[in-house]
C-alpha atoms as a PDB file:
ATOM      1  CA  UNK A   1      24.002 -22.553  17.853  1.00  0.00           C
ATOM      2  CA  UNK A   2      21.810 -24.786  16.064  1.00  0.00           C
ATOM      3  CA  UNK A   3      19.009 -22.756  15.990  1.00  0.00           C
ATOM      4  CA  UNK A   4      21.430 -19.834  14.078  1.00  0.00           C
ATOM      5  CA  UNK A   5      21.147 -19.656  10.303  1.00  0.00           C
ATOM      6  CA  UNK A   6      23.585 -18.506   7.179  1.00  0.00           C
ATOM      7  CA  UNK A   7      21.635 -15.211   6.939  1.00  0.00           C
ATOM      8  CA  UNK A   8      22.335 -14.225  10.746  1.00  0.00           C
ATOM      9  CA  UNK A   9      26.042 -15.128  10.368  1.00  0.00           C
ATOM     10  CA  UNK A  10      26.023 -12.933   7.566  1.00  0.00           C
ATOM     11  CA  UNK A  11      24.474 -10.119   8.829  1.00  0.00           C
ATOM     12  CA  UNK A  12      26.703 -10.350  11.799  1.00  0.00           C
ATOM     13  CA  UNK A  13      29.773 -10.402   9.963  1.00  0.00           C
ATOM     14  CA  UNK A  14      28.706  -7.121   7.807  1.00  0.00           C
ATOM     15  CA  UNK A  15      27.830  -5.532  11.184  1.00  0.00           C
ATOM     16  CA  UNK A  16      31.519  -6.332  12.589  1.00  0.00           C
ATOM     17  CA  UNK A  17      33.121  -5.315   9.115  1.00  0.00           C
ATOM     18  CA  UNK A  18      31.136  -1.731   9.326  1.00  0.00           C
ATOM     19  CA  UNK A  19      30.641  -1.422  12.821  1.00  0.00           C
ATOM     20  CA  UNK A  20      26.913  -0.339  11.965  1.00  0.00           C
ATOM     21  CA  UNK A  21      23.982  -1.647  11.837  1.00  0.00           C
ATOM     22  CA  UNK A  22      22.746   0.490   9.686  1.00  0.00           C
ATOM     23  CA  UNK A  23      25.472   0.532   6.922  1.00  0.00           C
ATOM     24  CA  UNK A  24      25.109  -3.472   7.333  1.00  0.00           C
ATOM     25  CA  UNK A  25      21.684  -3.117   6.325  1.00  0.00           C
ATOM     26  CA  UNK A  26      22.062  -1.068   3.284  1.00  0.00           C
ATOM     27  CA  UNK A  27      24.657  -2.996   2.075  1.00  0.00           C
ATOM     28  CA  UNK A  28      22.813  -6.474   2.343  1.00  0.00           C
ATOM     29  CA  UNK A  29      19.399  -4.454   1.458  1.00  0.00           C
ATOM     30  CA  UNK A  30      17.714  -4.738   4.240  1.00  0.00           C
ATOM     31  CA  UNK A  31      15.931  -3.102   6.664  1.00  0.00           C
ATOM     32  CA  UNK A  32      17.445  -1.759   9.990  1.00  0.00           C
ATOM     33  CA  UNK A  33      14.668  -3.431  12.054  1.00  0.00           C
ATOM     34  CA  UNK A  34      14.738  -6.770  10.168  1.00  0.00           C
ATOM     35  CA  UNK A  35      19.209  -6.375  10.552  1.00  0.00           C
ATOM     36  CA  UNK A  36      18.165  -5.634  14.393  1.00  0.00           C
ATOM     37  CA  UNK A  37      15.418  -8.355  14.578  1.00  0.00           C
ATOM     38  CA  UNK A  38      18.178 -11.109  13.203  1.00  0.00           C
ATOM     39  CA  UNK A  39      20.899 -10.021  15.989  1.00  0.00           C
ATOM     40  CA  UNK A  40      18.514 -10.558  18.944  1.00  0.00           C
ATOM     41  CA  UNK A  41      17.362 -13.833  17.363  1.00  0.00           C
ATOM     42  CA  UNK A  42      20.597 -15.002  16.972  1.00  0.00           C
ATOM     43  CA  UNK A  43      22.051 -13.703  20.780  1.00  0.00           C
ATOM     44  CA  UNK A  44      18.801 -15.462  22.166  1.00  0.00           C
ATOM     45  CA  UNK A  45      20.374 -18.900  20.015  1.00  0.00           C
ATOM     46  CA  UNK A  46      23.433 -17.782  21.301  1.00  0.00           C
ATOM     47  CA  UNK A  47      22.864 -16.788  25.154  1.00  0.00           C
ATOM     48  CA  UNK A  48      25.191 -14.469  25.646  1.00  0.00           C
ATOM     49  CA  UNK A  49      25.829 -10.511  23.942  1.00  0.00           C
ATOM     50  CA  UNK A  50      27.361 -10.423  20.690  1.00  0.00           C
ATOM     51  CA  UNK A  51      27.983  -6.819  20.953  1.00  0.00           C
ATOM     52  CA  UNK A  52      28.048  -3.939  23.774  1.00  0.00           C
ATOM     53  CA  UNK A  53      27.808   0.028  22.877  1.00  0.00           C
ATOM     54  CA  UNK A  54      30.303   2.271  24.175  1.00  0.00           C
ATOM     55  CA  UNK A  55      29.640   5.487  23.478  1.00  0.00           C
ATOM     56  CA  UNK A  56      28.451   5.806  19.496  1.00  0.00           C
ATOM     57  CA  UNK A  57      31.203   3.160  19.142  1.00  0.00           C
ATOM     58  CA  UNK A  58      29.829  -1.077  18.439  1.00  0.00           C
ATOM     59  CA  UNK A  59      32.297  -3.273  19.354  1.00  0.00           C
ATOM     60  CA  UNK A  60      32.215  -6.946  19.521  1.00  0.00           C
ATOM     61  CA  UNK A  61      31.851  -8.873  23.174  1.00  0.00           C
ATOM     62  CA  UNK A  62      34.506 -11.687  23.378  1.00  0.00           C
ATOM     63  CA  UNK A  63      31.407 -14.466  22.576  1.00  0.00           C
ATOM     64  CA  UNK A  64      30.542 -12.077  19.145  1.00  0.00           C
ATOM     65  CA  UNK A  65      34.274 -12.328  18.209  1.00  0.00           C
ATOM     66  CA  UNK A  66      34.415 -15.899  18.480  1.00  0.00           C
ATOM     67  CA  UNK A  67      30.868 -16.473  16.532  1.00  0.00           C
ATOM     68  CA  UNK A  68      32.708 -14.266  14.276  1.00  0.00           C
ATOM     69  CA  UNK A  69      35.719 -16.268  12.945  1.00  0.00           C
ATOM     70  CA  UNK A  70      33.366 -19.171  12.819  1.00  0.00           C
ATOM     71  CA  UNK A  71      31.019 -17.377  10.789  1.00  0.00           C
ATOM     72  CA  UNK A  72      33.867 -16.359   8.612  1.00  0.00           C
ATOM     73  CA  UNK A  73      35.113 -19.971   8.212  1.00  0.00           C
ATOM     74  CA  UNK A  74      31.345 -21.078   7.533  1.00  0.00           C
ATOM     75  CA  UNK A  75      30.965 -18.853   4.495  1.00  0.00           C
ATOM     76  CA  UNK A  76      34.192 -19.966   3.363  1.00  0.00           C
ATOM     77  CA  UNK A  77      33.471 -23.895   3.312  1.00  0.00           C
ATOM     78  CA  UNK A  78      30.372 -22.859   1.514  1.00  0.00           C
ATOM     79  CA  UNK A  79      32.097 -20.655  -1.228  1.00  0.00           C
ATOM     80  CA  UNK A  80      34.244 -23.707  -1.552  1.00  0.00           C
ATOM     81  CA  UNK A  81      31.128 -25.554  -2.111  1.00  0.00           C
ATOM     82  CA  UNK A  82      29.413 -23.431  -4.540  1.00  0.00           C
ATOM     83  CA  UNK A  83      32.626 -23.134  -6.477  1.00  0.00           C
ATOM     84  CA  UNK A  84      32.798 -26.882  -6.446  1.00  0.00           C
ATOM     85  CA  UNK A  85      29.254 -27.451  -7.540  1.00  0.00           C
ATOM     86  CA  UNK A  86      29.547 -24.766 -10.079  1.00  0.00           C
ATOM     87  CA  UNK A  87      33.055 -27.148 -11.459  1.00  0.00           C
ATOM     88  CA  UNK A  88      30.196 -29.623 -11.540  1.00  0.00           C
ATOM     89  CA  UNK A  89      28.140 -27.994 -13.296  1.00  0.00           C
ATOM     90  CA  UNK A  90      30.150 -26.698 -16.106  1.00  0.00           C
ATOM     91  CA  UNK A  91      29.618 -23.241 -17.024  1.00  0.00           C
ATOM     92  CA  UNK A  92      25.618 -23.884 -17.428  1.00  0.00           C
ATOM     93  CA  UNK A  93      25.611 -22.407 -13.362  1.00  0.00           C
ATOM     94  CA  UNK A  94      27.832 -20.437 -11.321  1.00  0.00           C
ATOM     95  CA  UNK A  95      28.906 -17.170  -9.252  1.00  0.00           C
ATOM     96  CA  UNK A  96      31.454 -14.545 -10.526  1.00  0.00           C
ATOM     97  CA  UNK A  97      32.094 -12.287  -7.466  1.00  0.00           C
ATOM     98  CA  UNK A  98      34.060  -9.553  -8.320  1.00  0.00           C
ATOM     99  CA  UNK A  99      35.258  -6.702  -6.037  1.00  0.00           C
ATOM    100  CA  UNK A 100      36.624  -3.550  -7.458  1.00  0.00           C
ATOM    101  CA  UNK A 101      37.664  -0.495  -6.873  1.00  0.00           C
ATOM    102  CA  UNK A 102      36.149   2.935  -7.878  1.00  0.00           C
ATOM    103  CA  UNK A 103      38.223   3.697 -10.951  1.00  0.00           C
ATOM    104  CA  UNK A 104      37.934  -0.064 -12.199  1.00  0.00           C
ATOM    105  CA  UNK A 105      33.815   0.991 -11.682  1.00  0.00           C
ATOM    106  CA  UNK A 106      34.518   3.008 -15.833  1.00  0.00           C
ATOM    107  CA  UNK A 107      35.848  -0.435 -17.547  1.00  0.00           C
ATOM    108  CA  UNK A 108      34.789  -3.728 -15.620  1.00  0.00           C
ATOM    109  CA  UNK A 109      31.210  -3.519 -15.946  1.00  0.00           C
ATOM    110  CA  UNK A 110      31.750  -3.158 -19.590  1.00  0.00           C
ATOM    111  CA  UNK A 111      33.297  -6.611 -19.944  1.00  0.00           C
ATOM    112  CA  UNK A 112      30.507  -8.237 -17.945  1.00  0.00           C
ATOM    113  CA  UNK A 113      28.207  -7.539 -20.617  1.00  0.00           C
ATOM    114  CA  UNK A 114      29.660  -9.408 -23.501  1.00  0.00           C
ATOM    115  CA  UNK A 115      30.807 -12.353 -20.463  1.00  0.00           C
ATOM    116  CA  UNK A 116      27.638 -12.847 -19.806  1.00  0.00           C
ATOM    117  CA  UNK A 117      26.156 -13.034 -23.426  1.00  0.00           C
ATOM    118  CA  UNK A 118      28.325 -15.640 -23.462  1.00  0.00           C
ATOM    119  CA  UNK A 119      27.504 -17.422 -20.727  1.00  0.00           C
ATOM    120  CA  UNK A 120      23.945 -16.486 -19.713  1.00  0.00           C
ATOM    121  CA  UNK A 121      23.491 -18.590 -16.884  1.00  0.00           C
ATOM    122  CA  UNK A 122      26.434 -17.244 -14.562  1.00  0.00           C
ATOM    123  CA  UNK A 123      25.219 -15.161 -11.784  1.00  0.00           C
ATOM    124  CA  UNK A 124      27.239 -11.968 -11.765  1.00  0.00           C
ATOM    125  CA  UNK A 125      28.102  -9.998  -8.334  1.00  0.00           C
ATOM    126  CA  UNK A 126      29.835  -6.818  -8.256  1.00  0.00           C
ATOM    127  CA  UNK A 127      31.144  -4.689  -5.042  1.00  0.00           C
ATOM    128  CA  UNK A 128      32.814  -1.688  -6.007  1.00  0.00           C
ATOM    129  CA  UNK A 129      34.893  -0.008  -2.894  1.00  0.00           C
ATOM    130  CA  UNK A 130      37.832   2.700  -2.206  1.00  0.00           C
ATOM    131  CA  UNK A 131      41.211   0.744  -1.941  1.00  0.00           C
ATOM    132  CA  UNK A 132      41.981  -0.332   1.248  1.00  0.00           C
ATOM    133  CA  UNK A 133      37.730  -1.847   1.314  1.00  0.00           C
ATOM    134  CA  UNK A 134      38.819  -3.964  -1.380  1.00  0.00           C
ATOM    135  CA  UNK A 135      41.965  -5.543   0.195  1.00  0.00           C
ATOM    136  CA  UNK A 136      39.977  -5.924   3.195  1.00  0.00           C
ATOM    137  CA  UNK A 137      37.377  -8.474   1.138  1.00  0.00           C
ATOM    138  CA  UNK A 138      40.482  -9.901  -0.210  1.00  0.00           C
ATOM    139  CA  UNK A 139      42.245 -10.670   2.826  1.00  0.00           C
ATOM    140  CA  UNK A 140      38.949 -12.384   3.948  1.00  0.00           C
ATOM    141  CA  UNK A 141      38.532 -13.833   0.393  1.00  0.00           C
ATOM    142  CA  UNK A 142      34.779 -12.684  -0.002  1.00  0.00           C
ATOM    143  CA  UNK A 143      35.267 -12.513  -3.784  1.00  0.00           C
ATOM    144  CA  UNK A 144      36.601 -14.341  -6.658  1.00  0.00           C
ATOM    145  CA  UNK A 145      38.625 -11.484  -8.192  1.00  0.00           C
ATOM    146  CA  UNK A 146      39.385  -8.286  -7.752  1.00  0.00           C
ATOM    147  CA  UNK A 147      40.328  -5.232  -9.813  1.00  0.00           C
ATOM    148  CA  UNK A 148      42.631  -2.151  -7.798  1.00  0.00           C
ATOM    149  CA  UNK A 149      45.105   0.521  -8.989  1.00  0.00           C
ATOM    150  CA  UNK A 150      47.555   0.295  -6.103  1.00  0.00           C
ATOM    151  CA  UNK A 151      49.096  -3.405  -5.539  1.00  0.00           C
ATOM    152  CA  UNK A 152      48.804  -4.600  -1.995  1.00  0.00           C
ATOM    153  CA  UNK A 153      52.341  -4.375  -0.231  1.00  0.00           C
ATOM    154  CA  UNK A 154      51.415  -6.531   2.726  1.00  0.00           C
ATOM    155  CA  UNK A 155      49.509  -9.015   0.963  1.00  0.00           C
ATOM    156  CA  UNK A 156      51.045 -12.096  -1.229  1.00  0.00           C
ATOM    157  CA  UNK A 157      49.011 -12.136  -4.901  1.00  0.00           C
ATOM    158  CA  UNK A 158      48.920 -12.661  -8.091  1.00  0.00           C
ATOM    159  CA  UNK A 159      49.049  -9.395  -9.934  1.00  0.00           C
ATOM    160  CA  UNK A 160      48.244  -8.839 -13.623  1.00  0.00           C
ATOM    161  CA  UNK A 161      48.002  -5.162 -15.527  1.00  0.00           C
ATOM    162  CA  UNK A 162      45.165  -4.617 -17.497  1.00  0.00           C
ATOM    163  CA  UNK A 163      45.363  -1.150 -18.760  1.00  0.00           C
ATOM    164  CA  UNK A 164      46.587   2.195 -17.967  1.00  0.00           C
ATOM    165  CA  UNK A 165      45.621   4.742 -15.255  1.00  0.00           C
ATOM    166  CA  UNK A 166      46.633   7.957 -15.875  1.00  0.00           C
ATOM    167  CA  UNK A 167      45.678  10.571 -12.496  1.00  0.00           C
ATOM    168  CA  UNK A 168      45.208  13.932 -14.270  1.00  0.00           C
ATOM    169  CA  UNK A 169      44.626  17.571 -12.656  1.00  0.00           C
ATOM    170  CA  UNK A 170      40.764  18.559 -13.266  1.00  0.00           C
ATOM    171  CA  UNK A 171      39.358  22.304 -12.833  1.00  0.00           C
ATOM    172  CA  UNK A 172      36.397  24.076 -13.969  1.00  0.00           C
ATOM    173  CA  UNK A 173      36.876  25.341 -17.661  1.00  0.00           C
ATOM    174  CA  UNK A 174      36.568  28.660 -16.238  1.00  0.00           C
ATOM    175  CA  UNK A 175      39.203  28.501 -13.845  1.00  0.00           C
ATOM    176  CA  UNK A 176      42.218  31.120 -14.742  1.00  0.00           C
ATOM    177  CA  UNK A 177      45.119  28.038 -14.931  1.00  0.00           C
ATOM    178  CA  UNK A 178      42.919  26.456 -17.950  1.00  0.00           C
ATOM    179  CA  UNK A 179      44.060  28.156 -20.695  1.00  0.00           C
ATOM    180  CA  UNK A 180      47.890  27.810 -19.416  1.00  0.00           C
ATOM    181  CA  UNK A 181      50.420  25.174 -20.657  1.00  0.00           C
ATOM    182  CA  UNK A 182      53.391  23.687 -18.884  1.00  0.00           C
ATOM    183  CA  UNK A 183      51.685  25.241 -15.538  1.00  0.00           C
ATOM    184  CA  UNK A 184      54.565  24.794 -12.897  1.00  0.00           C
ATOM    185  CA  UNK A 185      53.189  22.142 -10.096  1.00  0.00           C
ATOM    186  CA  UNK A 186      54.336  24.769  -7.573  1.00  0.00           C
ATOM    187  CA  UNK A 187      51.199  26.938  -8.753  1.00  0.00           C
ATOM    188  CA  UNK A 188      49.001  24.290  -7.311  1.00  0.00           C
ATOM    189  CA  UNK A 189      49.876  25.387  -3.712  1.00  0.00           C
ATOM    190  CA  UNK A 190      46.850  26.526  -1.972  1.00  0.00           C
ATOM    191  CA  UNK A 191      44.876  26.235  -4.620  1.00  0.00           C
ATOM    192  CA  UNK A 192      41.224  24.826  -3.318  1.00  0.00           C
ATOM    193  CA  UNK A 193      41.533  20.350  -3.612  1.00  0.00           C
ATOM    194  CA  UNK A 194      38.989  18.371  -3.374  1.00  0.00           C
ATOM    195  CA  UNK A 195      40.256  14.727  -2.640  1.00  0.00           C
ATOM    196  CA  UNK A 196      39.249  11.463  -2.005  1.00  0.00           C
ATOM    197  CA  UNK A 197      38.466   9.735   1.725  1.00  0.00           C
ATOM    198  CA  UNK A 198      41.058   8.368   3.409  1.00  0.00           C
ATOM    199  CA  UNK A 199      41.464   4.914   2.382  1.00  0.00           C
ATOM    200  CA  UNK A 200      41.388   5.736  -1.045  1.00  0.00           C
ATOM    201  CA  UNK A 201      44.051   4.424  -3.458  1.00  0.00           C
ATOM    202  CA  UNK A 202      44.078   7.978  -5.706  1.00  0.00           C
ATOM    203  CA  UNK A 203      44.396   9.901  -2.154  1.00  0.00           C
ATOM    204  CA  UNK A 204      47.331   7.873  -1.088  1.00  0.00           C
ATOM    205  CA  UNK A 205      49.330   8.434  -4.591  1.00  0.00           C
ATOM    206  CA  UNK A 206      47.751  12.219  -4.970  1.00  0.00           C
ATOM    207  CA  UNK A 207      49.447  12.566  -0.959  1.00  0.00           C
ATOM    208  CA  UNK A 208      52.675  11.033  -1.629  1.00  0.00           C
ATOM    209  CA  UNK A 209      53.345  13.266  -5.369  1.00  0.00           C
ATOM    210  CA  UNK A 210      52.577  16.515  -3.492  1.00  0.00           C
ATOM    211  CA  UNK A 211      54.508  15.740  -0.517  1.00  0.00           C
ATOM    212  CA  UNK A 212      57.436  14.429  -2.924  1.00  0.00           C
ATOM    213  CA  UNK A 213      57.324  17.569  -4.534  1.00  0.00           C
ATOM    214  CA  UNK A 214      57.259  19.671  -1.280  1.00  0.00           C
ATOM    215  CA  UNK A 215      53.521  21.619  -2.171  1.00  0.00           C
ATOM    216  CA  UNK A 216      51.477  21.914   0.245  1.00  0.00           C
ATOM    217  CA  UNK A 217      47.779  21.678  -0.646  1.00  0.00           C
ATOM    218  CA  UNK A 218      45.217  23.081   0.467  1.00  0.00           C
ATOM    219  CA  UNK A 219      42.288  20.182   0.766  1.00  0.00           C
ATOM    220  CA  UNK A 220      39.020  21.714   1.661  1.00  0.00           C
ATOM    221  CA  UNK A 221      36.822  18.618   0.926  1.00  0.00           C
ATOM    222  CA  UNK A 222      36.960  14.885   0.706  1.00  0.00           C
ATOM    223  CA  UNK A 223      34.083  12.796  -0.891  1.00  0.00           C
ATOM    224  CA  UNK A 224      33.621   8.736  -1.505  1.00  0.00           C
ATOM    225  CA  UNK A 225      32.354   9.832  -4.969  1.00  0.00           C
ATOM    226  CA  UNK A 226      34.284  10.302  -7.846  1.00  0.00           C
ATOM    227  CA  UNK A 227      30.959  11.505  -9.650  1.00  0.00           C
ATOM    228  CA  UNK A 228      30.366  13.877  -6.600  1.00  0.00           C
ATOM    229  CA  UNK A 229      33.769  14.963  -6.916  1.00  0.00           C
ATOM    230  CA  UNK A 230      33.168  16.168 -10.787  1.00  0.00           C
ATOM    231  CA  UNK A 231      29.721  18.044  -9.705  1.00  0.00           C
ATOM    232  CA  UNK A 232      31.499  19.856  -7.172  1.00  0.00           C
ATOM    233  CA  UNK A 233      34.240  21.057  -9.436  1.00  0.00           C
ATOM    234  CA  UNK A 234      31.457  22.116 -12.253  1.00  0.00           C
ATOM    235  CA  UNK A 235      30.271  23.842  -9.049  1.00  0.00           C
ATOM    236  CA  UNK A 236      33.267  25.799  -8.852  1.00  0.00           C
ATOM    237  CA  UNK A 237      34.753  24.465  -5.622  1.00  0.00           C
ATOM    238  CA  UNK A 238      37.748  23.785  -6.554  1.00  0.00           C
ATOM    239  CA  UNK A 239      40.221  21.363  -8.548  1.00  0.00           C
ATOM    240  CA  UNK A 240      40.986  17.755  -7.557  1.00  0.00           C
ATOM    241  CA  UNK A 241      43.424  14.958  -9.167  1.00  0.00           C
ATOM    242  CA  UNK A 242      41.246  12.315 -10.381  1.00  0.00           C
ATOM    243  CA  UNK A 243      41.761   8.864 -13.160  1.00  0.00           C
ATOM    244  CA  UNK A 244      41.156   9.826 -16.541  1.00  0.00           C
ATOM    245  CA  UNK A 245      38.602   7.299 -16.785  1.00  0.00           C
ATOM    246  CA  UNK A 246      36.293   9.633 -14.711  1.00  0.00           C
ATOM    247  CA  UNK A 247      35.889  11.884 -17.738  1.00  0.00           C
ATOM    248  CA  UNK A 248      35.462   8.861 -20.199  1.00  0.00           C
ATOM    249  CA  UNK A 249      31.767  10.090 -20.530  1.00  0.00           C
ATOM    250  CA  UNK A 250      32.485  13.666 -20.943  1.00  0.00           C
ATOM    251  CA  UNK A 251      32.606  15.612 -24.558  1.00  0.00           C
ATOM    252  CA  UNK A 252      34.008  18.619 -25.394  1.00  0.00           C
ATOM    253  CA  UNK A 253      31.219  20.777 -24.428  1.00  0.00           C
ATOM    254  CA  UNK A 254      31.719  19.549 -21.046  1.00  0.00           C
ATOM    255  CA  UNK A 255      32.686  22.571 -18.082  1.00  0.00           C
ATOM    256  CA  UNK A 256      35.643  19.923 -17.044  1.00  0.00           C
ATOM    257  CA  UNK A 257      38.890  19.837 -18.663  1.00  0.00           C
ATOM    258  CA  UNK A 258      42.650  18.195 -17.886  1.00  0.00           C
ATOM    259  CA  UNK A 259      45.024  21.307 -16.668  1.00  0.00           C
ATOM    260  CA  UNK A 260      48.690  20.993 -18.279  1.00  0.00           C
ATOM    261  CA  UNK A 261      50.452  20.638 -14.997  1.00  0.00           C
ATOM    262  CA  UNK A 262      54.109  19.744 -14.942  1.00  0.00           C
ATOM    263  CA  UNK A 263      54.670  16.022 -13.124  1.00  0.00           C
ATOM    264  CA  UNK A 264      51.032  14.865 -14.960  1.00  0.00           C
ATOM    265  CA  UNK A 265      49.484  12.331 -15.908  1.00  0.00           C
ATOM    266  CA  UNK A 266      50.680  10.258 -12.700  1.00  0.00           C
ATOM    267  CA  UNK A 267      51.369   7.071 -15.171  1.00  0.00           C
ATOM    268  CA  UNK A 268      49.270   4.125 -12.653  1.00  0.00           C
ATOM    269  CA  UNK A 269      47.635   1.247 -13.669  1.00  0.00           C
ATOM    270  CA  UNK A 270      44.615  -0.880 -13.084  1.00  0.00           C
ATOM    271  CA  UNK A 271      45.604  -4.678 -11.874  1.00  0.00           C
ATOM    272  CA  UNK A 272      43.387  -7.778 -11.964  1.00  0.00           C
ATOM    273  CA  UNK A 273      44.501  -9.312  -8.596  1.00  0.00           C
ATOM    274  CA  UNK A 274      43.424 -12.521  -6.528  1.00  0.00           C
ATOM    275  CA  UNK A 275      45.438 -13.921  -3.492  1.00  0.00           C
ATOM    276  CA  UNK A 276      48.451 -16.283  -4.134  1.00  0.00           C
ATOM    277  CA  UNK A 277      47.567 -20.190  -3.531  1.00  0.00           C
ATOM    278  CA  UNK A 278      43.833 -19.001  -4.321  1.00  0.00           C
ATOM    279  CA  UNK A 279      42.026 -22.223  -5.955  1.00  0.00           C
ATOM    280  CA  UNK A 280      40.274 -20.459  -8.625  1.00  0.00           C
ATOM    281  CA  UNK A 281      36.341 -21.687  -9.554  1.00  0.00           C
ATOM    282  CA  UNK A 282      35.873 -22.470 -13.582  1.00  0.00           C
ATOM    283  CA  UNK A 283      34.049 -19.373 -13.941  1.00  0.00           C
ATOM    284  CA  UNK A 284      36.868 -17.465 -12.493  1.00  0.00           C
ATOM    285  CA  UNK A 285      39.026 -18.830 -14.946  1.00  0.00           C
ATOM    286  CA  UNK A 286      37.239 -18.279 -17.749  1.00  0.00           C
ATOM    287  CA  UNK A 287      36.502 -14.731 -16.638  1.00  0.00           C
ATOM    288  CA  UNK A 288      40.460 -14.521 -16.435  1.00  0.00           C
ATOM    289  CA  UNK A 289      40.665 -16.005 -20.342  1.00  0.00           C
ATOM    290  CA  UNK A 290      37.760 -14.122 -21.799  1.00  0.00           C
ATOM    291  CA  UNK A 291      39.119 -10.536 -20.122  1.00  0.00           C
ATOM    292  CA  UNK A 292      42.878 -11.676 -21.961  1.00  0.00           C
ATOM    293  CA  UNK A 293      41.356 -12.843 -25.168  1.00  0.00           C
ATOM    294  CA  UNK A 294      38.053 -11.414 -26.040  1.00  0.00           C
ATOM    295  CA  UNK A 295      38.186  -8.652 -23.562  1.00  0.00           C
ATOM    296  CA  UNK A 296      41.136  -7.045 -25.368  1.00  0.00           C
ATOM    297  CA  UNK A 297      39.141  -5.365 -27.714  1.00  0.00           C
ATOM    298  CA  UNK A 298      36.683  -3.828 -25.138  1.00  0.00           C
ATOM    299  CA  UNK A 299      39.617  -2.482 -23.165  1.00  0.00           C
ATOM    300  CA  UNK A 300      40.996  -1.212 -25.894  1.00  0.00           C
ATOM    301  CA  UNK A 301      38.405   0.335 -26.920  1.00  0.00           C
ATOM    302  CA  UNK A 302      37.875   1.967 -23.549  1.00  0.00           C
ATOM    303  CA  UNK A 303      41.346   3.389 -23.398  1.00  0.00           C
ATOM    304  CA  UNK A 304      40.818   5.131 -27.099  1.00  0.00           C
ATOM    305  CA  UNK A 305      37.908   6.519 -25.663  1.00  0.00           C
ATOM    306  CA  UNK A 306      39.849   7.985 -22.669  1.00  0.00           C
ATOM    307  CA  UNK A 307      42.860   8.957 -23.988  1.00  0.00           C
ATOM    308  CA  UNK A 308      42.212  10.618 -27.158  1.00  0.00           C
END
């Protein structure tokens, strides 16, 4: 073990999270062979396997598990470091990790702008995920904060609302229900949907309103994209339930517009969450203040946009 280093503790731990070595790569931006290079040099440190194939399936060996955990415990005595160095250091230095979710993706990274005008020497990290992703970096407490639309259930936080999010029905403006009002939710049975993955927060809500409401629908497509999800509607796919953040961009010449369906909007809202007990770093804190006090006015701003 003493010949292993931070970087191959890392790399093993995003290989264990994704079970890929590939998906590890691109999300530390790496190459496969470098990720794959790292492993064996840290198994030959090791002397033992850290992981065995079965099948197309990577699963730990009981020695990777174990380097696991520690690994896991490692980078969290060093985030406790850097947060206590960057307490040292005033807000001259520092880390803000945030980890969001897809909606949040229309709204945070307009605050970190102005936040980091202000304080120009913070280094600013952003992970944007579906839903159950992000409570899986908080229950391992990679981040400092973290933005979602559903609140965890199983998970003890602090929870704060930040601003609406309203789930809307979104066709093609040619599609025959467009130019309808009061359109009975009923009519949405078998009607083309194009949802989210599983694991999504939107999916999860979208699921439990339809089944709530006994219509069945007909889902002929899920994508990781909300974006993707907007070109494939313009495409003439189908229709899909979707924040109304996702059209914050979008004018009135644009082929997307909000059907008039009876249940909708789905009132939701977006949540600044962090886990309960969690000894927040100065720039966390002031990242808290400046989104409840300067912030306001971007937020607001962002909702006027969406909503009008």
């Amino acid at each position: 073990m003493s010949q292993a280093t931070l970087h191959q503790l890392n790399i093993l731990e995003a290989i264990a999270r994704h079970g890929s070595f590939t998906r590890a790569a691109e999300e530390l931006n790496l190459t496969q062979p470098t990720v794959s290079q790292q492993v064996k040099r840290l198994t030959e440190s090791i002397g033992t396997p850290l992981f065995s194939q079965i099948g197309k399936h990577l699963h730990l060996t009981e020695a990777g598990q174990s380097v696991l955990e520690a690994s896991r415990d490692i980078a969290h005595r060093v985030a406790q470091l850097e947060m206590h160095l960057s307490n040292l250091q005033g807000m001259e230095k520092g880390q803000l990790r945030l980890s969001i979710t897809t909606t949040a993706k229309y709204f945070v990274p307009r605050l970190l702008g102005p936040f980091h005008q202000k304080y120009p020497g913070i280094t600013l990290s952003l992970e944007i995920r579906n839903q159950a992703e992000v409570l899986k970096r908080m229950s391992n407490n990679e981040d400092d904060l973290y933005f979602t639309g559903r609140p965890p259930r199983d998970l003890d936080v602090e929870l704060r609302p930040i601003l609406p999010n309203p789930l809307v029905v979104v066709a093609n403006r040619s599609h025959p229900l467009a130019q309808e009002k009061d359109i009975p939710v009923q009519r949405l049975a078998g009607e083309p949907m194009i949802m989210r993955e599983s694991g999504s927060g939107t999916r999860a809500i979208v699921e439990q309103f339809f089944g709530d409401n006994r219509v069945d629908i007909m889902t002929i497509m899920a994508l990781t994209s909300n974006e993707a999800i907007k070109q494939t509607i313009v495409g003439g796919l189908g229709i899909s339930v979707l924040s109304q953040h996702t059209l914050a961009c979008e004018n009135n010449e644009s082929p997307l517009v909000i059907l008039d369906v009876e249940g909708f909007p789905i009132q939701q809202y977006c949540y600044l969450v962090y886990p309960s007990g969690k000894q927040l770093s100065i720039v966390a804190q002031a990242f808290i203040d400046f989104l409840f006090d300067e912030g306001k006015q971007t937020i607001k701003g962002t909702l006027a946009k969406i909503l009008q």
